[in-house]
N, C-alpha and C. Protein backbone atom coordinates (compact mmCIF):
# COMPACT_ATOMS: atom_id res chain seq x y z
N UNK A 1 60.79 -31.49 -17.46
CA UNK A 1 60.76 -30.17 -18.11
C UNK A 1 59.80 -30.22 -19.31
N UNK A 2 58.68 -29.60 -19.20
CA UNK A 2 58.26 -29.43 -20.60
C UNK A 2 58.04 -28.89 -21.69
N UNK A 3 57.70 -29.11 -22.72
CA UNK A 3 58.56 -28.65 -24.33
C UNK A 3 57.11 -27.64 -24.40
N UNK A 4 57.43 -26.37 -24.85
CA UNK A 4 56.42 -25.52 -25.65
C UNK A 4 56.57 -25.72 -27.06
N UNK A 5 55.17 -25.60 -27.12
CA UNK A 5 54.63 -26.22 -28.49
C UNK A 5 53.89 -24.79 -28.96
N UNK A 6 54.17 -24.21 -30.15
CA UNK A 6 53.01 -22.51 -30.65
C UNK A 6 52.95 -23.48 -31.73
N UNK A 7 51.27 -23.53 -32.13
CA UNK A 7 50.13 -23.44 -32.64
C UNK A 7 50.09 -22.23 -33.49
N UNK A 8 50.27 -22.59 -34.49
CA UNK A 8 49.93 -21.40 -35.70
C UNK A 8 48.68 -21.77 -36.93
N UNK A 9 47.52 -20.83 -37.02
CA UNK A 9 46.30 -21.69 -37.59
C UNK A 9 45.43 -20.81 -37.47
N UNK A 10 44.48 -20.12 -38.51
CA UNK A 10 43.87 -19.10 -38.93
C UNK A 10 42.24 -19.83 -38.56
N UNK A 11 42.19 -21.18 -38.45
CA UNK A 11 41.03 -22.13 -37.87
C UNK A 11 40.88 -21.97 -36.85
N UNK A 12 40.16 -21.31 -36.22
CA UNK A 12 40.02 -21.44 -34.79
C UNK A 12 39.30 -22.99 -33.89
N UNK A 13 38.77 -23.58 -35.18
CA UNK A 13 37.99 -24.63 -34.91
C UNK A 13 39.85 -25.89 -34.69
N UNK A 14 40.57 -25.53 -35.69
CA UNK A 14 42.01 -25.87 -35.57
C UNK A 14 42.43 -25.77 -34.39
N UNK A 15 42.31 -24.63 -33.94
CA UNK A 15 43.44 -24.09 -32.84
C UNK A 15 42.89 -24.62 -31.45
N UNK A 16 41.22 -24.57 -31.62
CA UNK A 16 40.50 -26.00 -29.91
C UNK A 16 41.14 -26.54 -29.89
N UNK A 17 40.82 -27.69 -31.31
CA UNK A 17 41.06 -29.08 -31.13
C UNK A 17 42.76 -29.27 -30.61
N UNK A 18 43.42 -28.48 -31.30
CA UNK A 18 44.94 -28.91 -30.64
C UNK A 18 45.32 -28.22 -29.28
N UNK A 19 44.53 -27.40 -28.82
CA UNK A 19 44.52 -27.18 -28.13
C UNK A 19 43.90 -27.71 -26.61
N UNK A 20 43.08 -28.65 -27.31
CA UNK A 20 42.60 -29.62 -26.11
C UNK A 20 42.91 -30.31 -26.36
N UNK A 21 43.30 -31.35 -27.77
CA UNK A 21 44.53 -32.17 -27.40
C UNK A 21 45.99 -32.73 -26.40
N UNK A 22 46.56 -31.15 -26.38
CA UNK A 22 48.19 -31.31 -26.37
C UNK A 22 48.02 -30.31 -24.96
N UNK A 23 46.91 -29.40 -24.60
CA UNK A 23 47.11 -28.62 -23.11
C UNK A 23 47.12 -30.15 -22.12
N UNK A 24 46.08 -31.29 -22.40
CA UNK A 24 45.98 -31.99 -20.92
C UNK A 24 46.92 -33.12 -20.97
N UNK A 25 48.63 -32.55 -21.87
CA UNK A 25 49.46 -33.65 -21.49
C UNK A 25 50.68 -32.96 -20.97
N UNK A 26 50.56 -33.25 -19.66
CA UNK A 26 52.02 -32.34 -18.66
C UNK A 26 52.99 -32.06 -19.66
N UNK A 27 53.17 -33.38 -20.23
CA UNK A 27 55.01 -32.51 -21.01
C UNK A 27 54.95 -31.66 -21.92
N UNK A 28 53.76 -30.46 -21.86
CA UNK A 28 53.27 -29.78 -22.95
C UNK A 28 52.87 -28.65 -22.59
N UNK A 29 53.82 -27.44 -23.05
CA UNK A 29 53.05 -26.26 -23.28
C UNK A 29 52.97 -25.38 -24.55
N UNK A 30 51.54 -24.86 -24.25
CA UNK A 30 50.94 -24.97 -25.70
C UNK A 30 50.68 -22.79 -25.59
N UNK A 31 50.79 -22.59 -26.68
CA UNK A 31 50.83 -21.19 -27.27
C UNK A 31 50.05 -21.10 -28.54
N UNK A 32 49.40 -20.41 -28.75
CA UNK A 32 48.37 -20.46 -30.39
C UNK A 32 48.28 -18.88 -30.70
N UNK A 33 48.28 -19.06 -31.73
CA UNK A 33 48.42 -18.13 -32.74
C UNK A 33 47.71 -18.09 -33.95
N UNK A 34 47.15 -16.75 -34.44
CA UNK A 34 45.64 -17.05 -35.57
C UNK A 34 46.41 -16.70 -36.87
N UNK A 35 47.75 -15.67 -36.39
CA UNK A 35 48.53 -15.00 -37.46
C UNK A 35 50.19 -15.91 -37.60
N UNK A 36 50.63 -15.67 -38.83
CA UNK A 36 52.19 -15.75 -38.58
C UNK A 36 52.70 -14.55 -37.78
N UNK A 37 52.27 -13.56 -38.11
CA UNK A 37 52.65 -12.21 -37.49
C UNK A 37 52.96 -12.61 -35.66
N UNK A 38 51.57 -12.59 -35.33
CA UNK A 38 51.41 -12.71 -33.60
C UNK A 38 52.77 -13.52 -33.25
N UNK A 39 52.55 -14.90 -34.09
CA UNK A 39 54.03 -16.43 -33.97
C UNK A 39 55.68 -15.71 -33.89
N UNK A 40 55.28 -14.78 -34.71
CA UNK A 40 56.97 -14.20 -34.89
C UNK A 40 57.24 -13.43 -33.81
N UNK A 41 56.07 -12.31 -33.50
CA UNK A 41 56.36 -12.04 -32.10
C UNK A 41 56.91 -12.06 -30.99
N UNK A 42 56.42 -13.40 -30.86
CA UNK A 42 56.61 -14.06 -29.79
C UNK A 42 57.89 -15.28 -29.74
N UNK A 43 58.09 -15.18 -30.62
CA UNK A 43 59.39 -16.33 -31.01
C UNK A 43 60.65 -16.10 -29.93
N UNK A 44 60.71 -14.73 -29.19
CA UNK A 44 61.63 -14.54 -28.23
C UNK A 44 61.64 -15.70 -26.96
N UNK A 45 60.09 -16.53 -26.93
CA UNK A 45 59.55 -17.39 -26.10
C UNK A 45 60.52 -18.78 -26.22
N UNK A 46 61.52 -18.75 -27.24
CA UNK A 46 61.88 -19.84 -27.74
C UNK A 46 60.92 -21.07 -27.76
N UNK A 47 60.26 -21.63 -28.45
CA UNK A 47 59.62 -22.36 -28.40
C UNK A 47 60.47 -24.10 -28.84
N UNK A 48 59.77 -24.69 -28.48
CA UNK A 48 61.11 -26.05 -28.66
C UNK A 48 60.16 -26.63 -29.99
N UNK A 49 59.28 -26.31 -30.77
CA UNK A 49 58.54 -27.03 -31.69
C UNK A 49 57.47 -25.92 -32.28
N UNK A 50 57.09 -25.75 -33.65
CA UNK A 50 55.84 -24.85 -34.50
C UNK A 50 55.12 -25.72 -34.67
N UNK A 51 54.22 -25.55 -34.72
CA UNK A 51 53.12 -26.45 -35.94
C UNK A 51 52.27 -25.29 -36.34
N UNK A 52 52.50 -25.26 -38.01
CA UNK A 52 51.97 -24.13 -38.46
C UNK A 52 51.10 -24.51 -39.71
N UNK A 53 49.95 -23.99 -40.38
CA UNK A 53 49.30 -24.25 -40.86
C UNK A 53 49.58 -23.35 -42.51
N UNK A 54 49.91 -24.04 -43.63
CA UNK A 54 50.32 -24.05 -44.58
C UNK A 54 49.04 -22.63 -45.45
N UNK A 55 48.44 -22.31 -44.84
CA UNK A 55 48.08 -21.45 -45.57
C UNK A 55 47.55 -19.84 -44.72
N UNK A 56 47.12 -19.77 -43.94
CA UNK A 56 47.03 -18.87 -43.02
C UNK A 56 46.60 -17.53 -43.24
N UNK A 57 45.17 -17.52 -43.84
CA UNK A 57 44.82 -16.56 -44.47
C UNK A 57 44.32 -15.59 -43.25
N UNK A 58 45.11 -14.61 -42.99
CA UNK A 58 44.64 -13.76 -42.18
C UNK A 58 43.31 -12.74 -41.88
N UNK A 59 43.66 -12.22 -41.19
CA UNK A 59 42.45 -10.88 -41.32
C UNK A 59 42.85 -10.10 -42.67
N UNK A 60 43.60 -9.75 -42.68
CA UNK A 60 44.26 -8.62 -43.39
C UNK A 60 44.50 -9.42 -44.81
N UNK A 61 44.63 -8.67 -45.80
CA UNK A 61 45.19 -9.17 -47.17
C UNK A 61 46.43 -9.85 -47.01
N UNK A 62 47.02 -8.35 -46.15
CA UNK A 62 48.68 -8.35 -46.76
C UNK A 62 49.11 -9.11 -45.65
N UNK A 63 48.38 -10.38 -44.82
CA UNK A 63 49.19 -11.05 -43.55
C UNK A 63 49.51 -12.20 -44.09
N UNK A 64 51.00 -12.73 -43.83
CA UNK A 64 51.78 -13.63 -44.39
C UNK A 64 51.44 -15.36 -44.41
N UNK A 65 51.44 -15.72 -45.50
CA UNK A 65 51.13 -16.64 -45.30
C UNK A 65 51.82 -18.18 -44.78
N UNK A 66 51.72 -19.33 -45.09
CA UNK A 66 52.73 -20.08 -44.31
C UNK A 66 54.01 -20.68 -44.68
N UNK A 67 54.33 -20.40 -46.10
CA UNK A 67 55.80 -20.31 -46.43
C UNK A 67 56.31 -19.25 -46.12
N UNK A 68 55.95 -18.37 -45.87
CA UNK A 68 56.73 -16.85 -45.64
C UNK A 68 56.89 -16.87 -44.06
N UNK A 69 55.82 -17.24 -43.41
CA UNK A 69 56.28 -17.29 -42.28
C UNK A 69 57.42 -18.48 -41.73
N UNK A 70 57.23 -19.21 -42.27
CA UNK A 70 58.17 -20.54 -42.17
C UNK A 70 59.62 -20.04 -42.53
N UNK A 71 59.90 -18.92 -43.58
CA UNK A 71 61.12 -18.69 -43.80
C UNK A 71 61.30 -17.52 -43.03
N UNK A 72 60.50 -16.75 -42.33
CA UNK A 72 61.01 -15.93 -41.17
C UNK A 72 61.30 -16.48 -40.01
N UNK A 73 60.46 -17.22 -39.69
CA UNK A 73 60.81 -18.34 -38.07
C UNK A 73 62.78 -18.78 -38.97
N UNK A 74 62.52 -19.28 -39.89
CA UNK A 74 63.97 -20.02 -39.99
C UNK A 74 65.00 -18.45 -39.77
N UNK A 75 64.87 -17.34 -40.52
CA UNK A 75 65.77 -16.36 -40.38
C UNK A 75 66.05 -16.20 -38.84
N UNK A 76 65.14 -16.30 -38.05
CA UNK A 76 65.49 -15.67 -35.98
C UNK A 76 65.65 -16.74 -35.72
N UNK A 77 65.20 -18.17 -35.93
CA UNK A 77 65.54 -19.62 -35.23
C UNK A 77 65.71 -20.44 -35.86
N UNK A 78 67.09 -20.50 -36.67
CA UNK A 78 67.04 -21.68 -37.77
C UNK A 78 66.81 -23.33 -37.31
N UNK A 79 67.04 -23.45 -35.56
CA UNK A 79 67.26 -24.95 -35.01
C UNK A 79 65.39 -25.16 -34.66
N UNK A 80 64.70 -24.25 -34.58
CA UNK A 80 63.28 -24.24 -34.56
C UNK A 80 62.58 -25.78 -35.16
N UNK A 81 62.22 -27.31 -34.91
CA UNK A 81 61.59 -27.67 -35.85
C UNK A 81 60.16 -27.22 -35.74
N UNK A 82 59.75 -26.73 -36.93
CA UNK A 82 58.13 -26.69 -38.01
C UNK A 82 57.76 -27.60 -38.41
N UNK A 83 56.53 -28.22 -37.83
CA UNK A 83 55.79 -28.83 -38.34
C UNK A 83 54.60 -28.35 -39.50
N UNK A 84 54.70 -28.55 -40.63
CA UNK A 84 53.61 -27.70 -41.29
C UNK A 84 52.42 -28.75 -41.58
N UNK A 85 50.97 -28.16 -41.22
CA UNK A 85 49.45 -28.73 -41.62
C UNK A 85 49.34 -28.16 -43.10
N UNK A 86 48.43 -29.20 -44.06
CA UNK A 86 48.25 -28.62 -44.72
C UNK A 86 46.66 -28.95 -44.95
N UNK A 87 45.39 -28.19 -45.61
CA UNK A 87 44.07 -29.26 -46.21
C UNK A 87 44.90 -30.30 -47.48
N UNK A 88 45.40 -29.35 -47.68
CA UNK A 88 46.05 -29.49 -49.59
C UNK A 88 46.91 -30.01 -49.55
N UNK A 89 47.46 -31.29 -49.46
CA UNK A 89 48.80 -31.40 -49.69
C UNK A 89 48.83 -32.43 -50.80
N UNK A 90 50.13 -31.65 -51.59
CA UNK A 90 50.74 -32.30 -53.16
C UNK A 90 51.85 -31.93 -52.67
N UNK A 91 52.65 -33.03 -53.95
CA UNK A 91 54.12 -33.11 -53.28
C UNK A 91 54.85 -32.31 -54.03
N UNK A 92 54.67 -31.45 -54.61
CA UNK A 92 55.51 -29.86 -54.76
C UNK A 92 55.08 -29.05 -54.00
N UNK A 93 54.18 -28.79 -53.05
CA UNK A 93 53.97 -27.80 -51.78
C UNK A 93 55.47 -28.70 -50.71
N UNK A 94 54.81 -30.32 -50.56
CA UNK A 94 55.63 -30.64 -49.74
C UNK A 94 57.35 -30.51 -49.86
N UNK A 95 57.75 -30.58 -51.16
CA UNK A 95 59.04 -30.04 -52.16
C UNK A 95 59.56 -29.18 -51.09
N UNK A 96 58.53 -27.57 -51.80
CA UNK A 96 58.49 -26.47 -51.02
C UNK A 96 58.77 -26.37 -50.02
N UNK A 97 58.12 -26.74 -48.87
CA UNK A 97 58.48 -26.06 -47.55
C UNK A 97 59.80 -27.25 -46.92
N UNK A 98 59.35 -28.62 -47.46
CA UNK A 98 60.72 -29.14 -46.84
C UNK A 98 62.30 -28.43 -47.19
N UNK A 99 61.87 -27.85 -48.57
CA UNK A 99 63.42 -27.08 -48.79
C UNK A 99 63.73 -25.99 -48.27
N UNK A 100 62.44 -24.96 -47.55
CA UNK A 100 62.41 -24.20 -46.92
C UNK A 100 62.99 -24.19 -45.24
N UNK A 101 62.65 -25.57 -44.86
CA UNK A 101 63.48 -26.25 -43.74
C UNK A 101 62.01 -27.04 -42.68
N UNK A 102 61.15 -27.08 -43.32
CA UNK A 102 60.07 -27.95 -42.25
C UNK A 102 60.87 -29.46 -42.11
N UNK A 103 60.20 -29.64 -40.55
CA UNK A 103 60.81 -31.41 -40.48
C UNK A 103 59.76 -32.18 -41.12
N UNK A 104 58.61 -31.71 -40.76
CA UNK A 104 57.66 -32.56 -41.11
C UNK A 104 56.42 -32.01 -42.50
N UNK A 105 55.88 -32.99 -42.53
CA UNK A 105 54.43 -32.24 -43.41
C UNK A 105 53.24 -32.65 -43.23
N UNK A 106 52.20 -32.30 -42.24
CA UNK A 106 50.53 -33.56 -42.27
C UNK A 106 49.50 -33.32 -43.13
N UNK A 107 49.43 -33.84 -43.93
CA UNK A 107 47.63 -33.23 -44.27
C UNK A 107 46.58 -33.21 -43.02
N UNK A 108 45.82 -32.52 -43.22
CA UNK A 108 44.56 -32.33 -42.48
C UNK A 108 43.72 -33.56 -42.55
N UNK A 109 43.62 -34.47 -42.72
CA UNK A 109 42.98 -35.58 -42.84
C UNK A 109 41.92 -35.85 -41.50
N UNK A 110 41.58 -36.88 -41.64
CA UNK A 110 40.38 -37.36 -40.57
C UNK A 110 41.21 -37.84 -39.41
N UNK A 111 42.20 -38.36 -39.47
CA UNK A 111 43.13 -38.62 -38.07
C UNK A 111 44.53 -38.38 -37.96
N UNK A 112 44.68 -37.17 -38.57
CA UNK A 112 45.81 -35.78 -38.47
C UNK A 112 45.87 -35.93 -36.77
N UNK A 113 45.16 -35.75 -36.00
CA UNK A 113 45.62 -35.66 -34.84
C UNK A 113 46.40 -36.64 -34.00
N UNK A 114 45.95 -38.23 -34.40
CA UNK A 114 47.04 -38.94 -33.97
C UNK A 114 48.34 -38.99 -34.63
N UNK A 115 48.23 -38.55 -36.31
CA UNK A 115 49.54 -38.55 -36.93
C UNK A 115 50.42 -37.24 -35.88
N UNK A 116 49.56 -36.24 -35.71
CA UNK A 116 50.29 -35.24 -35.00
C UNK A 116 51.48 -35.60 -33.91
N UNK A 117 50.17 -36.21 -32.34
CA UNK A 117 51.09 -37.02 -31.26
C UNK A 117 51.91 -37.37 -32.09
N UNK A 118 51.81 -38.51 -32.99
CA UNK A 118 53.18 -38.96 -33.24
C UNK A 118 54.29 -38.41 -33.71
N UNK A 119 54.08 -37.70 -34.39
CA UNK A 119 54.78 -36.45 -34.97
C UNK A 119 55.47 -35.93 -34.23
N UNK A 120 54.88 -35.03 -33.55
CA UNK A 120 55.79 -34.53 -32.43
C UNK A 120 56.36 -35.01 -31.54
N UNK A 121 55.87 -36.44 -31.05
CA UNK A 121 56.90 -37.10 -29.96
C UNK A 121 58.01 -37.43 -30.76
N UNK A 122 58.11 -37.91 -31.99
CA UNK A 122 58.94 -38.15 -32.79
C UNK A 122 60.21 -36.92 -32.70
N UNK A 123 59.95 -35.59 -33.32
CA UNK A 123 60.40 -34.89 -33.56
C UNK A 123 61.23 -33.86 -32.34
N UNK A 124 60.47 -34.33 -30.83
CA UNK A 124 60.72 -33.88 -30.07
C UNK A 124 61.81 -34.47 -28.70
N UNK A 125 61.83 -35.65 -29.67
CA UNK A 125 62.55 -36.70 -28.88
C UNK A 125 64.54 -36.26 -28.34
């Protein structure tokens, strides 16, 4: 059976790469999203895992960014784990959203993507 994974990430250059990452591994289906908005949407999809990107500057001014969306996913799916990306990460953002309820936290770093796999097999176990 495999686990859906939504991709949340205003990078589209973001949203390839994990996206050709994590589509060519069977136990994986993958959903992306440019907004929190679109993510919440669709949350009826139950997804078994987020990975959402800590800042998520939309089209729009007023589109939410990734603590706000992180505490709406928790209001409709509190058992949801979130993984949150960040470029920026200091450990009062990380404070932040872990109290907000993320399992995890990655920086964007140069090999974020293997921390990711691991991440999520971890988290998905």
């Amino acid at each position: 059976m495999s686990k859906l994974i939504f991709f949340v990430d205003d990078d589209k250059m973001i949203i390839n790469l994990l996206e050709y990452t994590f589509q060519s591994r069977e136990q994986y289906d993958v959903k992306s999203f440019h907004t929190g908005e679109e993510c919440l949407e669709s949350l009826d999809a139950n997804p078994d895992l987020i990975v959402l990107d800590h800042i998520l500057a939309g089209k729009d001014e007023g589109s939410m960014n990734g603590m706000e969306t992180l505490e709406k996913i928790k209001t409709i799916n509190k058992d949801v784990p979130v993984i949150v990306l960040t470029g920026y990460g200091n450990d009062e953002l990380l404070a932040e959203f872990m109290e907000k309820g993320a399992a995890r936290f990655l920086t964007k770093d140069d090999y974020f993507i293997d921390s990711l796999i691991d991440t999520i097999g971890e988290v998905l176990k």
